[in-house]
PDB file of N, CA and C in Angstrom:
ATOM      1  N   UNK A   1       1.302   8.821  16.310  1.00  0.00           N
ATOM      2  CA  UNK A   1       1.729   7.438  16.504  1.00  0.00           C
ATOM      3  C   UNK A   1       0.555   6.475  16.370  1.00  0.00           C
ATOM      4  N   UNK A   2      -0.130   7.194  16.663  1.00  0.00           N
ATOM      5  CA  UNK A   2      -1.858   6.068  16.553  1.00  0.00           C
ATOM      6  C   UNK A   2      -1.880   5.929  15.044  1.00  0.00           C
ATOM      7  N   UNK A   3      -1.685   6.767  14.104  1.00  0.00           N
ATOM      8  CA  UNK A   3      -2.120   6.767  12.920  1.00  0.00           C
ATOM      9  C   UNK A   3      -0.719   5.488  12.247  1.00  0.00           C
ATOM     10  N   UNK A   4      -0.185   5.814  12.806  1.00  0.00           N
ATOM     11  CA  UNK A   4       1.604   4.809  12.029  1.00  0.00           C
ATOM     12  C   UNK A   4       1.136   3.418  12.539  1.00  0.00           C
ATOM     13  N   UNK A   5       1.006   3.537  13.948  1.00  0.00           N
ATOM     14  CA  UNK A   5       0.790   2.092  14.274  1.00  0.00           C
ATOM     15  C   UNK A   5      -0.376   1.146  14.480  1.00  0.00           C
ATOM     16  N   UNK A   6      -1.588   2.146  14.535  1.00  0.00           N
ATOM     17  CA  UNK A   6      -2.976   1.435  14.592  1.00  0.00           C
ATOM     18  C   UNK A   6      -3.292   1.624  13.275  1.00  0.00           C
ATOM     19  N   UNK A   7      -3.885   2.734  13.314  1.00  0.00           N
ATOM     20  CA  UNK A   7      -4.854   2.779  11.761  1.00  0.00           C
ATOM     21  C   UNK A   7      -4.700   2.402  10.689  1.00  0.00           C
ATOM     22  N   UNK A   8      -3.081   2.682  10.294  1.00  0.00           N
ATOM     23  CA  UNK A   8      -2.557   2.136   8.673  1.00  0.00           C
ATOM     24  C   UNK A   8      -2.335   1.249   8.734  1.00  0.00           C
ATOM     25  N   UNK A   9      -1.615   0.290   9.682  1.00  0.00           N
ATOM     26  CA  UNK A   9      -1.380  -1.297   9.308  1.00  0.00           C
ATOM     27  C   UNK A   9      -2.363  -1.854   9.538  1.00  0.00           C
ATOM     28  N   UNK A  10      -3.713  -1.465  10.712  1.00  0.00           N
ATOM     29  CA  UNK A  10      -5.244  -2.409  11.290  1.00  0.00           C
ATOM     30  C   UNK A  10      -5.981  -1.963  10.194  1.00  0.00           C
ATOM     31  N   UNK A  11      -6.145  -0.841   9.473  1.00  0.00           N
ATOM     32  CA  UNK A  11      -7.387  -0.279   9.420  1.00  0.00           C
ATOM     33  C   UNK A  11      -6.963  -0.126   7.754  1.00  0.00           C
ATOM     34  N   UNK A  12      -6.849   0.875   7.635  1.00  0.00           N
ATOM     35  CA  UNK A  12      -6.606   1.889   5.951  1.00  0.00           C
ATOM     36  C   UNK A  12      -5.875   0.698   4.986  1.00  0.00           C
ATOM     37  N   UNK A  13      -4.685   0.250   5.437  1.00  0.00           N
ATOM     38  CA  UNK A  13      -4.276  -0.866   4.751  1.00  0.00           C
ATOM     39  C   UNK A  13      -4.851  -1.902   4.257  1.00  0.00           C
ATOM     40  N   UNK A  14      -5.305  -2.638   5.350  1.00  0.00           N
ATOM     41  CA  UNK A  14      -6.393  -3.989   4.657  1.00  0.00           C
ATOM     42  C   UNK A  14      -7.618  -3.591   3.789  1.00  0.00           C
ATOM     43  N   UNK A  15      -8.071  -2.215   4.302  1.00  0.00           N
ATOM     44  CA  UNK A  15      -9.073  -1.817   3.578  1.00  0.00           C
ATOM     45  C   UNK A  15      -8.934  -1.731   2.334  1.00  0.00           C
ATOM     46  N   UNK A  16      -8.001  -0.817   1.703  1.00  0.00           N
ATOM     47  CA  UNK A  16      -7.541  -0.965   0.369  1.00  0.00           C
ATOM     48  C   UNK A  16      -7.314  -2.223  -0.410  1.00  0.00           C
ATOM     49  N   UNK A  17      -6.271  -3.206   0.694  1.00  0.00           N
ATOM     50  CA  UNK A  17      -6.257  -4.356   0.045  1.00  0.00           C
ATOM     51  C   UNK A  17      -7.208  -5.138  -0.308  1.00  0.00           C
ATOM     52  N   UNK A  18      -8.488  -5.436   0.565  1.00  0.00           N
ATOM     53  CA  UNK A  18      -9.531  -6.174  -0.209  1.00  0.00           C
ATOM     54  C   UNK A  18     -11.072  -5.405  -0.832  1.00  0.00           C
ATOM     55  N   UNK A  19     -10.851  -3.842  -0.578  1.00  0.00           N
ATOM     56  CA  UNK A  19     -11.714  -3.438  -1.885  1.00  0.00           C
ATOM     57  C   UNK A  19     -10.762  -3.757  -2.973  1.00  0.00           C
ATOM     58  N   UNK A  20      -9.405  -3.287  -3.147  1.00  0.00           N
ATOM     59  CA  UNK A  20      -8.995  -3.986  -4.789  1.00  0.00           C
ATOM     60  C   UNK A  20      -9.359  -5.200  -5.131  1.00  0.00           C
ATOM     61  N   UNK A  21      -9.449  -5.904  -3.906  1.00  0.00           N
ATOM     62  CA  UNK A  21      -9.734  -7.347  -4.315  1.00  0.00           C
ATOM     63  C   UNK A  21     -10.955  -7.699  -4.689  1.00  0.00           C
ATOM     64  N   UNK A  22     -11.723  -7.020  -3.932  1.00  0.00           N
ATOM     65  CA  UNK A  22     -13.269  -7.030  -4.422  1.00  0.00           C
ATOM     66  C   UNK A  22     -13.670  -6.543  -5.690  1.00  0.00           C
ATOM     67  N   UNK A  23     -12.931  -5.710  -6.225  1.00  0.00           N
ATOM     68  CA  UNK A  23     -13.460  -4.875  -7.405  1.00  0.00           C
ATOM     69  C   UNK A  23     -12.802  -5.345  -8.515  1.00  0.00           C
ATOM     70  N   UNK A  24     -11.362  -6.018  -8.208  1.00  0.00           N
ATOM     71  CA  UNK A  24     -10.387  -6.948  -9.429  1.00  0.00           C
ATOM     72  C   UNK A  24     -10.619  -8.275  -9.758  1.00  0.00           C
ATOM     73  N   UNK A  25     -11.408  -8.917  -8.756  1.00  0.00           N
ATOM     74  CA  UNK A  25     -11.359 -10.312  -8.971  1.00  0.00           C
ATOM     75  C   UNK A  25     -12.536 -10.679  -9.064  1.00  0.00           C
ATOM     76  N   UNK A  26     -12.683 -11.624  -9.839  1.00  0.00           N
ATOM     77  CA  UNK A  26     -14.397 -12.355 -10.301  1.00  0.00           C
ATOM     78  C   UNK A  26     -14.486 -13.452  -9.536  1.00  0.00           C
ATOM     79  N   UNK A  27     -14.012 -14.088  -8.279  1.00  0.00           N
ATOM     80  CA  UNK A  27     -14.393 -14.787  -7.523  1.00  0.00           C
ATOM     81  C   UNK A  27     -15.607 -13.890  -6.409  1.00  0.00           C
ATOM     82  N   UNK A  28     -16.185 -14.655  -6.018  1.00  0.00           N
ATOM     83  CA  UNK A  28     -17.226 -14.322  -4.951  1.00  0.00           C
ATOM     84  C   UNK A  28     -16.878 -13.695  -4.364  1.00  0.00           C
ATOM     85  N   UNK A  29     -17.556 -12.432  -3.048  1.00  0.00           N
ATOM     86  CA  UNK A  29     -17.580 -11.953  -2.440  1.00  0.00           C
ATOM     87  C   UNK A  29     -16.715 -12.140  -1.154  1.00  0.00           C
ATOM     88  N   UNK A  30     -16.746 -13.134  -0.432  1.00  0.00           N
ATOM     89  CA  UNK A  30     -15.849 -13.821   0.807  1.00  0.00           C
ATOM     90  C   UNK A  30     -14.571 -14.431   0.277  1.00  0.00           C
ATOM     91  N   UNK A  31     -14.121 -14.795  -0.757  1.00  0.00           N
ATOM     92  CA  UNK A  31     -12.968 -15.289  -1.424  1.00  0.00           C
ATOM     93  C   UNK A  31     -12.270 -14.377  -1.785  1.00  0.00           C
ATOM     94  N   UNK A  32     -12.648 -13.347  -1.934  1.00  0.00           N
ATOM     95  CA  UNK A  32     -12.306 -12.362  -2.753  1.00  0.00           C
ATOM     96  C   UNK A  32     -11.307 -11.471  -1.743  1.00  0.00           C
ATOM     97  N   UNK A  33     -11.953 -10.979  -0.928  1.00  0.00           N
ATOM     98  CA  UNK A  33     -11.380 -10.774   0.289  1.00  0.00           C
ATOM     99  C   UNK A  33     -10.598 -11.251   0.884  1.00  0.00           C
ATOM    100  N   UNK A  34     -11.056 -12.271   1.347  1.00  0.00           N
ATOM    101  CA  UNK A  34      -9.987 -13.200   1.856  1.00  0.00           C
ATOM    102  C   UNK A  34      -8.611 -12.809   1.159  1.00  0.00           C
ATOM    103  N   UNK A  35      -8.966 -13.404  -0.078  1.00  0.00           N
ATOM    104  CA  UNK A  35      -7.713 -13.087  -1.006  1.00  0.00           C
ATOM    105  C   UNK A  35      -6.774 -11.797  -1.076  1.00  0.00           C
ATOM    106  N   UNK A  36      -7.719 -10.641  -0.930  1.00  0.00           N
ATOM    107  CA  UNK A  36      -7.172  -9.341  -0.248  1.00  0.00           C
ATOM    108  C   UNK A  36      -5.932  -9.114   0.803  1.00  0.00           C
ATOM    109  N   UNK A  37      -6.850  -9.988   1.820  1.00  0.00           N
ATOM    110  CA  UNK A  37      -6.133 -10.376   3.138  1.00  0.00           C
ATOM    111  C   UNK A  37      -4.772 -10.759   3.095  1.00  0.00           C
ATOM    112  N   UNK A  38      -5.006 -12.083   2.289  1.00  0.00           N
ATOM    113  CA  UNK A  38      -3.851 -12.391   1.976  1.00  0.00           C
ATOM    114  C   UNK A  38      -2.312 -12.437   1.208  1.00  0.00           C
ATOM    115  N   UNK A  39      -2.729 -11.207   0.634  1.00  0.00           N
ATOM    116  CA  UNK A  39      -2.112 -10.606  -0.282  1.00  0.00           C
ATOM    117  C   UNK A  39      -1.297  -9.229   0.628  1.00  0.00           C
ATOM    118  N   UNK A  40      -2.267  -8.459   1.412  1.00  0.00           N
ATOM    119  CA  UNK A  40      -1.572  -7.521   2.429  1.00  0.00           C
ATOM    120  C   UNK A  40      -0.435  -8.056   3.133  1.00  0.00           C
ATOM    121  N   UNK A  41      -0.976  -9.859   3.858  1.00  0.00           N
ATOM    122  CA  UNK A  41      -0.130 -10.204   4.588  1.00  0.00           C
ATOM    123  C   UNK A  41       1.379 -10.428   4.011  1.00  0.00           C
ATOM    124  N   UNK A  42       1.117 -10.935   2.643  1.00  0.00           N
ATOM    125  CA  UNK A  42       2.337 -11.581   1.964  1.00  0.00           C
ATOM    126  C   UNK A  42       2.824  -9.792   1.537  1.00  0.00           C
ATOM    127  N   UNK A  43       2.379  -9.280   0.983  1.00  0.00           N
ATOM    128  CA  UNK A  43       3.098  -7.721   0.815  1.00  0.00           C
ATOM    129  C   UNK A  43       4.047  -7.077   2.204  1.00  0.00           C
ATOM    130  N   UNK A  44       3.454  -7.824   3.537  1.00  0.00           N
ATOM    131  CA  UNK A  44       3.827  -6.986   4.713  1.00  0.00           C
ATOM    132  C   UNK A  44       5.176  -8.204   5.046  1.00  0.00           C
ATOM    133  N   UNK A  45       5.339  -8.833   4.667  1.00  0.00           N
ATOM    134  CA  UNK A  45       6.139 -10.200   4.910  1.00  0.00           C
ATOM    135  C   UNK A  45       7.147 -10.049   3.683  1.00  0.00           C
ATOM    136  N   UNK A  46       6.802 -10.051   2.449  1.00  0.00           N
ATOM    137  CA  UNK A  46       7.971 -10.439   1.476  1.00  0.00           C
ATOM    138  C   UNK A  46       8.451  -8.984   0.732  1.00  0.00           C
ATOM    139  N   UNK A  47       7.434  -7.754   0.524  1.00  0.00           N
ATOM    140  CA  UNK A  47       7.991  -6.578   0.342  1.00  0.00           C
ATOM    141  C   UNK A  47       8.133  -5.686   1.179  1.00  0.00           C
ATOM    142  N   UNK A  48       8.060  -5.825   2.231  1.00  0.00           N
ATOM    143  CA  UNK A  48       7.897  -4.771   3.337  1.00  0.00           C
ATOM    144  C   UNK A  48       7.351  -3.498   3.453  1.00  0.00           C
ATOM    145  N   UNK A  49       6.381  -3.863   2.860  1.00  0.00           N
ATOM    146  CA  UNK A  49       5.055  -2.918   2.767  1.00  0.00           C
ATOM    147  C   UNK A  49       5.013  -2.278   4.182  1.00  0.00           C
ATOM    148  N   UNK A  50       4.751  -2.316   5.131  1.00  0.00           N
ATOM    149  CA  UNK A  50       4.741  -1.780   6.227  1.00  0.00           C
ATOM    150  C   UNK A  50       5.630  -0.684   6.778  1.00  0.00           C
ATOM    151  N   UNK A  51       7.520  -1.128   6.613  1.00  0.00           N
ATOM    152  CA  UNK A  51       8.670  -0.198   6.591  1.00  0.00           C
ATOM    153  C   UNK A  51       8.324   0.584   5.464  1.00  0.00           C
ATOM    154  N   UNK A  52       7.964   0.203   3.927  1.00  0.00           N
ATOM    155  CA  UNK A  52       7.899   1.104   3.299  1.00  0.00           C
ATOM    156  C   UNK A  52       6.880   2.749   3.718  1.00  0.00           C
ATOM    157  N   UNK A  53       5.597   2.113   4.497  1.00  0.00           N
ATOM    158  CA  UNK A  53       4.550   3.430   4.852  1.00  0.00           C
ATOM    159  C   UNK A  53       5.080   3.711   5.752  1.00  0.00           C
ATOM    160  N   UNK A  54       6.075   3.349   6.744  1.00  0.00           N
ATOM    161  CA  UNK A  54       6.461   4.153   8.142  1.00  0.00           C
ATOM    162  C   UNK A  54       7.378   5.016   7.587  1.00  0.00           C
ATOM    163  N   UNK A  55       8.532   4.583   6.790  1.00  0.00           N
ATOM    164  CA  UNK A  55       9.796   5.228   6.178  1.00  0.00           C
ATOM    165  C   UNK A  55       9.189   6.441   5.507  1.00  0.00           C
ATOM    166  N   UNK A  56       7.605   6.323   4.655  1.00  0.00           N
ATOM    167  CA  UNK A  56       7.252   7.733   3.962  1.00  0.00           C
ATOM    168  C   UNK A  56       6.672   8.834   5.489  1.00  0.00           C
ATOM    169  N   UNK A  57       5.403   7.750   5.653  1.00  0.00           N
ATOM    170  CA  UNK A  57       4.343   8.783   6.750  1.00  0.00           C
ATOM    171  C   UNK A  57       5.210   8.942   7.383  1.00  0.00           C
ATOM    172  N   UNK A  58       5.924   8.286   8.450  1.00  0.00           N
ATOM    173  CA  UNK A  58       6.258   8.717   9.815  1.00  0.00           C
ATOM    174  C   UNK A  58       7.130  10.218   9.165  1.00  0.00           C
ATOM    175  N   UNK A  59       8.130  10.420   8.715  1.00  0.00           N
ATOM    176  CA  UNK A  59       8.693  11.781   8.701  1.00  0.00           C
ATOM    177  C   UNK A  59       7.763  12.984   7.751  1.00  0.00           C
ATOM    178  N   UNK A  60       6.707  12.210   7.043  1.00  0.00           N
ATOM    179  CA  UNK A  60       5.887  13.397   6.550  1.00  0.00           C
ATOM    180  C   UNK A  60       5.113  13.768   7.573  1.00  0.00           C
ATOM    181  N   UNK A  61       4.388  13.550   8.528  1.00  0.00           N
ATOM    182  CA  UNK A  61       3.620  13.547   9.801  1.00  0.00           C
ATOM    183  C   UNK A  61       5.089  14.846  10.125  1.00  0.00           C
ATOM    184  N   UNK A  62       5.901  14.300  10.828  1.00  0.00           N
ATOM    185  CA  UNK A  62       6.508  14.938  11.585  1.00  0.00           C
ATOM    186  C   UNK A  62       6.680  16.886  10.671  1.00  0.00           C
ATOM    187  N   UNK A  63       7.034  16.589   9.696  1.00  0.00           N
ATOM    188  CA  UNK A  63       7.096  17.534   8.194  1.00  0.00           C
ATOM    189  C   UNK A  63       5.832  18.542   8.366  1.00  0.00           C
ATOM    190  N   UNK A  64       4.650  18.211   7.925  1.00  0.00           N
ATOM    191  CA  UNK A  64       3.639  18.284   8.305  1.00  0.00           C
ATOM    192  C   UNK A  64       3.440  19.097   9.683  1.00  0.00           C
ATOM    193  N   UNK A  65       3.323  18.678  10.633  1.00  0.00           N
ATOM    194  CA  UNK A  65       2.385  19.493  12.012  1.00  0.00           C
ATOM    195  C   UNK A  65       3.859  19.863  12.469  1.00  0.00           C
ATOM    196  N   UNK A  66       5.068  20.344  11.933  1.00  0.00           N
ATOM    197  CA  UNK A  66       6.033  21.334  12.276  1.00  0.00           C
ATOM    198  C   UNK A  66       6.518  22.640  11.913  1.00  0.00           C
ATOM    199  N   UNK A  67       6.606  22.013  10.131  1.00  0.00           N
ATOM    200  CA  UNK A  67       7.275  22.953   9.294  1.00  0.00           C
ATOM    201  C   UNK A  67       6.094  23.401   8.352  1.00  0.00           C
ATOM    202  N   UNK A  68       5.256  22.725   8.119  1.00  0.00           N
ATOM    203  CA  UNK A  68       4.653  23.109   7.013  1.00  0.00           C
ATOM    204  C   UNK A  68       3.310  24.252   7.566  1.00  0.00           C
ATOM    205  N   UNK A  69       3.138  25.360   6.927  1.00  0.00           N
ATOM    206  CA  UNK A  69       1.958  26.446   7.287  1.00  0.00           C
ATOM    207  C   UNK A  69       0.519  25.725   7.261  1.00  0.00           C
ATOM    208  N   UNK A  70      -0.431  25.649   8.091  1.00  0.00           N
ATOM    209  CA  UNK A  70      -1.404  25.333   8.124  1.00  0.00           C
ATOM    210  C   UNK A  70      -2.085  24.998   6.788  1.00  0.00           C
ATOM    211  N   UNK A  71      -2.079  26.299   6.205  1.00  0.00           N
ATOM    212  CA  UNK A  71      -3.235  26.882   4.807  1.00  0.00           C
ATOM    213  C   UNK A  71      -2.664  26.055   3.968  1.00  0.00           C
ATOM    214  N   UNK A  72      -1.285  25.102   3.963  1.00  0.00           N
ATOM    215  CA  UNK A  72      -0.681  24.531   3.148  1.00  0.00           C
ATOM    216  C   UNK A  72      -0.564  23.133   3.301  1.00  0.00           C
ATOM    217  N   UNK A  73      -1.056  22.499   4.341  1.00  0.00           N
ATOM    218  CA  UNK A  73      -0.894  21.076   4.917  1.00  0.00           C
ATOM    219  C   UNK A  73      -1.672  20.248   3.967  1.00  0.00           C
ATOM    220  N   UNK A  74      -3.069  20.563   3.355  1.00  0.00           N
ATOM    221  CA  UNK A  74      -3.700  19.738   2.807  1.00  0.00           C
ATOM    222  C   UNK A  74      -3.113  19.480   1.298  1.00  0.00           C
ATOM    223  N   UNK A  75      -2.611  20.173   0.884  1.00  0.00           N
ATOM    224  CA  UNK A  75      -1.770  20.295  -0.449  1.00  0.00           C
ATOM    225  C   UNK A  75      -0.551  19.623  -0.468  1.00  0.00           C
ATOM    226  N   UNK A  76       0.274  19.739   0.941  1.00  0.00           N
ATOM    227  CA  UNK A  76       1.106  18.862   1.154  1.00  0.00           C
ATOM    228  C   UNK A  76       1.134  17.544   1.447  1.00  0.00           C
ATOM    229  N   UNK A  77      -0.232  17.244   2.411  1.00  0.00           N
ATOM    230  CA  UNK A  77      -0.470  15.810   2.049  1.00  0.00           C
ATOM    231  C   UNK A  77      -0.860  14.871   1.242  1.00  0.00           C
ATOM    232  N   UNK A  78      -1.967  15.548   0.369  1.00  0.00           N
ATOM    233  CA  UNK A  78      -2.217  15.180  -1.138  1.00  0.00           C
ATOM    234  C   UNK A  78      -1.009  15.119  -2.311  1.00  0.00           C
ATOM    235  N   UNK A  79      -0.161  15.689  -2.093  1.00  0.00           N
ATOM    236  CA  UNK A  79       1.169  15.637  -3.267  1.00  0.00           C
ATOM    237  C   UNK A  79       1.954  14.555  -2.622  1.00  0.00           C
ATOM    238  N   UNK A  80       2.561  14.577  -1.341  1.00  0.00           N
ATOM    239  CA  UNK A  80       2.852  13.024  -0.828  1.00  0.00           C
ATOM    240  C   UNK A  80       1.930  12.168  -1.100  1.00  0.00           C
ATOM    241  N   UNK A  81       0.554  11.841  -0.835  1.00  0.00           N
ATOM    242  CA  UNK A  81      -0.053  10.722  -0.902  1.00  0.00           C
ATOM    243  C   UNK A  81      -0.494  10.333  -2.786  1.00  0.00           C
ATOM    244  N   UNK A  82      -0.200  11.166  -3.490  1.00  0.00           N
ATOM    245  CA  UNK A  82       0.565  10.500  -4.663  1.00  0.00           C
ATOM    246  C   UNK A  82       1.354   9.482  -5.513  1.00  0.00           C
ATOM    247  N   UNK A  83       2.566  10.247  -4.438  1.00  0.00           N
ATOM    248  CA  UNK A  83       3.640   9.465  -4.304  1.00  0.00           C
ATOM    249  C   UNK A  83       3.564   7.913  -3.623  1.00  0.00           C
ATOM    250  N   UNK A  84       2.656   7.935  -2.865  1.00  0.00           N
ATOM    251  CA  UNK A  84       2.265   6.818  -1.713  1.00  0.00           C
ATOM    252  C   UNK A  84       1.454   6.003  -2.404  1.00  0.00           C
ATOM    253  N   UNK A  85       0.968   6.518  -3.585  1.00  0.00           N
ATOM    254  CA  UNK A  85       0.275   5.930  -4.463  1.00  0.00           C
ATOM    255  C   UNK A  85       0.468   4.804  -5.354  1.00  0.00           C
ATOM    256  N   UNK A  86       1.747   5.612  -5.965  1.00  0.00           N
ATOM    257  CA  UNK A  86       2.834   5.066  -6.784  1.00  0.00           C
ATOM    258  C   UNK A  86       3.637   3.946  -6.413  1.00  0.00           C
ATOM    259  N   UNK A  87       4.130   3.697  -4.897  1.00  0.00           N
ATOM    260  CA  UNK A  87       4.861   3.116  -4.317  1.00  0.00           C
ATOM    261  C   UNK A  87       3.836   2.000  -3.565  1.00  0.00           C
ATOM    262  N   UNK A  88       2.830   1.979  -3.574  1.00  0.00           N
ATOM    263  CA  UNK A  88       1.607   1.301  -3.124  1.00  0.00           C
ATOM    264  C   UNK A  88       1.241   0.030  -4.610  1.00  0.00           C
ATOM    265  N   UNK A  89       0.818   0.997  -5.457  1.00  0.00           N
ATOM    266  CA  UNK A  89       0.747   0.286  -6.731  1.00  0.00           C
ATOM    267  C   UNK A  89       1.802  -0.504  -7.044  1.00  0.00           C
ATOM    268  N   UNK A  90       3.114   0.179  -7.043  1.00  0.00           N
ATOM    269  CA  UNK A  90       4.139  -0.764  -7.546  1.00  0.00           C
ATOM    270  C   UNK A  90       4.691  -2.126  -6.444  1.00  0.00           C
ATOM    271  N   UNK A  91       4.315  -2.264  -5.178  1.00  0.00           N
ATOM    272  CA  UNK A  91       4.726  -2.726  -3.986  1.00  0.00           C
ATOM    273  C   UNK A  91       3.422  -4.062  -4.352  1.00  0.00           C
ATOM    274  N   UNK A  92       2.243  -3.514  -4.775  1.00  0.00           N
ATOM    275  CA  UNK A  92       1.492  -4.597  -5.093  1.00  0.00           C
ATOM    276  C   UNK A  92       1.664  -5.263  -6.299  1.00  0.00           C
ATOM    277  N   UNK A  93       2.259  -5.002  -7.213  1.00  0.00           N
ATOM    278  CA  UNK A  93       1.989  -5.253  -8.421  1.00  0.00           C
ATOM    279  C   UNK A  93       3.262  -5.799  -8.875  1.00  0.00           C
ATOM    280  N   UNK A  94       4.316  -6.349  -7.830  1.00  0.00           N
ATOM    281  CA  UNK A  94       5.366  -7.157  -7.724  1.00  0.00           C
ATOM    282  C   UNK A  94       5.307  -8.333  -8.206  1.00  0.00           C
ATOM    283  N   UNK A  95       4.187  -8.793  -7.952  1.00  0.00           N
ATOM    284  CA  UNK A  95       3.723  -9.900  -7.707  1.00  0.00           C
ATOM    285  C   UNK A  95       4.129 -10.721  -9.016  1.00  0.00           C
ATOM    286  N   UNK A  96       3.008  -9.818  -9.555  1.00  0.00           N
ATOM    287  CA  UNK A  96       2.605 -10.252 -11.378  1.00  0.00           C
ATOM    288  C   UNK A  96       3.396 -10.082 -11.735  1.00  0.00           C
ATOM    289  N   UNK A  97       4.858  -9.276 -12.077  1.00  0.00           N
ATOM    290  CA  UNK A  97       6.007  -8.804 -13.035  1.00  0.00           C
ATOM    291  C   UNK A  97       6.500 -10.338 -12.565  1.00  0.00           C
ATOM    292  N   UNK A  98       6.757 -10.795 -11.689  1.00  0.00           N
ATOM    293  CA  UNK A  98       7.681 -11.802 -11.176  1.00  0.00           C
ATOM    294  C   UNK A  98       7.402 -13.338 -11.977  1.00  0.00           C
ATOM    295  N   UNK A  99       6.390 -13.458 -12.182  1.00  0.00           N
ATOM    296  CA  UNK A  99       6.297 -14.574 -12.781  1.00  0.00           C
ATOM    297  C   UNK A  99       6.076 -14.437 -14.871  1.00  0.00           C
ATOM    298  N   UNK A 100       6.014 -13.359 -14.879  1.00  0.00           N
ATOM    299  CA  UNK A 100       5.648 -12.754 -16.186  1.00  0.00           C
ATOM    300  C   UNK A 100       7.431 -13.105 -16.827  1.00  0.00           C
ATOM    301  N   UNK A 101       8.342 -12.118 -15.906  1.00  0.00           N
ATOM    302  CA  UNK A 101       9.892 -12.606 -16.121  1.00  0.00           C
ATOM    303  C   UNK A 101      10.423 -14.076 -16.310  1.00  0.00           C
ATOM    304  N   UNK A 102       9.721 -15.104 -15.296  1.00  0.00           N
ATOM    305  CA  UNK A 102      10.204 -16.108 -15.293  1.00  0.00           C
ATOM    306  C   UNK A 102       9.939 -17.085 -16.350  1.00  0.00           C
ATOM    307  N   UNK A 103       8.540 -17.051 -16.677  1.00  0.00           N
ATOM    308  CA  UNK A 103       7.729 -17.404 -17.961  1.00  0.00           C
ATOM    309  C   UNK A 103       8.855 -16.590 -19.457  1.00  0.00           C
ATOM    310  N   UNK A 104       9.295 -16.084 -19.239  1.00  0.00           N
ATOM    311  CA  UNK A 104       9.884 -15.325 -20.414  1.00  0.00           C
ATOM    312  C   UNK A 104      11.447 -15.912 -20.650  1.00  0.00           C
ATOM    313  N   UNK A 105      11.826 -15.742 -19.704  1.00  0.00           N
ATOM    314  CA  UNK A 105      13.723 -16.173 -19.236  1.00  0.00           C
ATOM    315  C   UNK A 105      13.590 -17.950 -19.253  1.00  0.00           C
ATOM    316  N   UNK A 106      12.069 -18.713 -19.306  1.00  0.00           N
ATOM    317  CA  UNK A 106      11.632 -20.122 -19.416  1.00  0.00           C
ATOM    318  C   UNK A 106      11.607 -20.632 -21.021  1.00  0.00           C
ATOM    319  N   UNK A 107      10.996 -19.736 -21.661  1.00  0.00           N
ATOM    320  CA  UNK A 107      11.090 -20.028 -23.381  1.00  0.00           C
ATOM    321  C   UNK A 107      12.081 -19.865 -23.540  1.00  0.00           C
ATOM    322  N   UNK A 108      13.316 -18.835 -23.404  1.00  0.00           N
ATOM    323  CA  UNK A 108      14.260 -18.953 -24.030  1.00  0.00           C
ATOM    324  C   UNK A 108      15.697 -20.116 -24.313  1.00  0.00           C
TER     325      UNK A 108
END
């Protein structure tokens, strides 16, 4: 429960969000971030980024330290966090399709 409710939404989450930001964007260092920031928040607000990682982790956790054999857990979490990958990327990358459509459905 520490990991669902502290670490991934305080910690692992934002982290990701503003190294991408740091490493994607050619604004400065503190803007950049920021921008990170603010991008998690609006992901946790308008796609529900947040239900989406509880709805995967929380029952892989449970999956995990029940059913699954020890010698096999790390293999199992790496093939989910794949997937978490996928659904991470596409959850961010909402953004951009959305106005790309509208610009398009606008010329015509």
């Amino acid at each position: 429960t520490t990991d669902m409710f502290l670490f991934g939404p305080l910690l692992c989450l934002p982290v990701a969000y503003t190294v991408k930001s740091a490493f994607t964007s050619d604004k400065e260092a503190i803007k950049a971030l920021k921008e990170g920031l603010v991008k998690y928040l609006d992901d946790i607000k308008e796609r529900f980024l947040l239900l989406r990682f509880w709805a995967l982790w929380f029952p892989v956790q449970c999956v995990t330290f029940t059913v699954i054999p020890i010698h096999f857990r790390i293999a199992f979490i790496a093939a989910i966090s794949f997937f978490w990958v996928v659904i991470l990327s596409a959850v961010s990358a909402e953004e951009k399709a959305q106005p790309a459509a509208a610009a398009s459905s606008n010329q015509s």
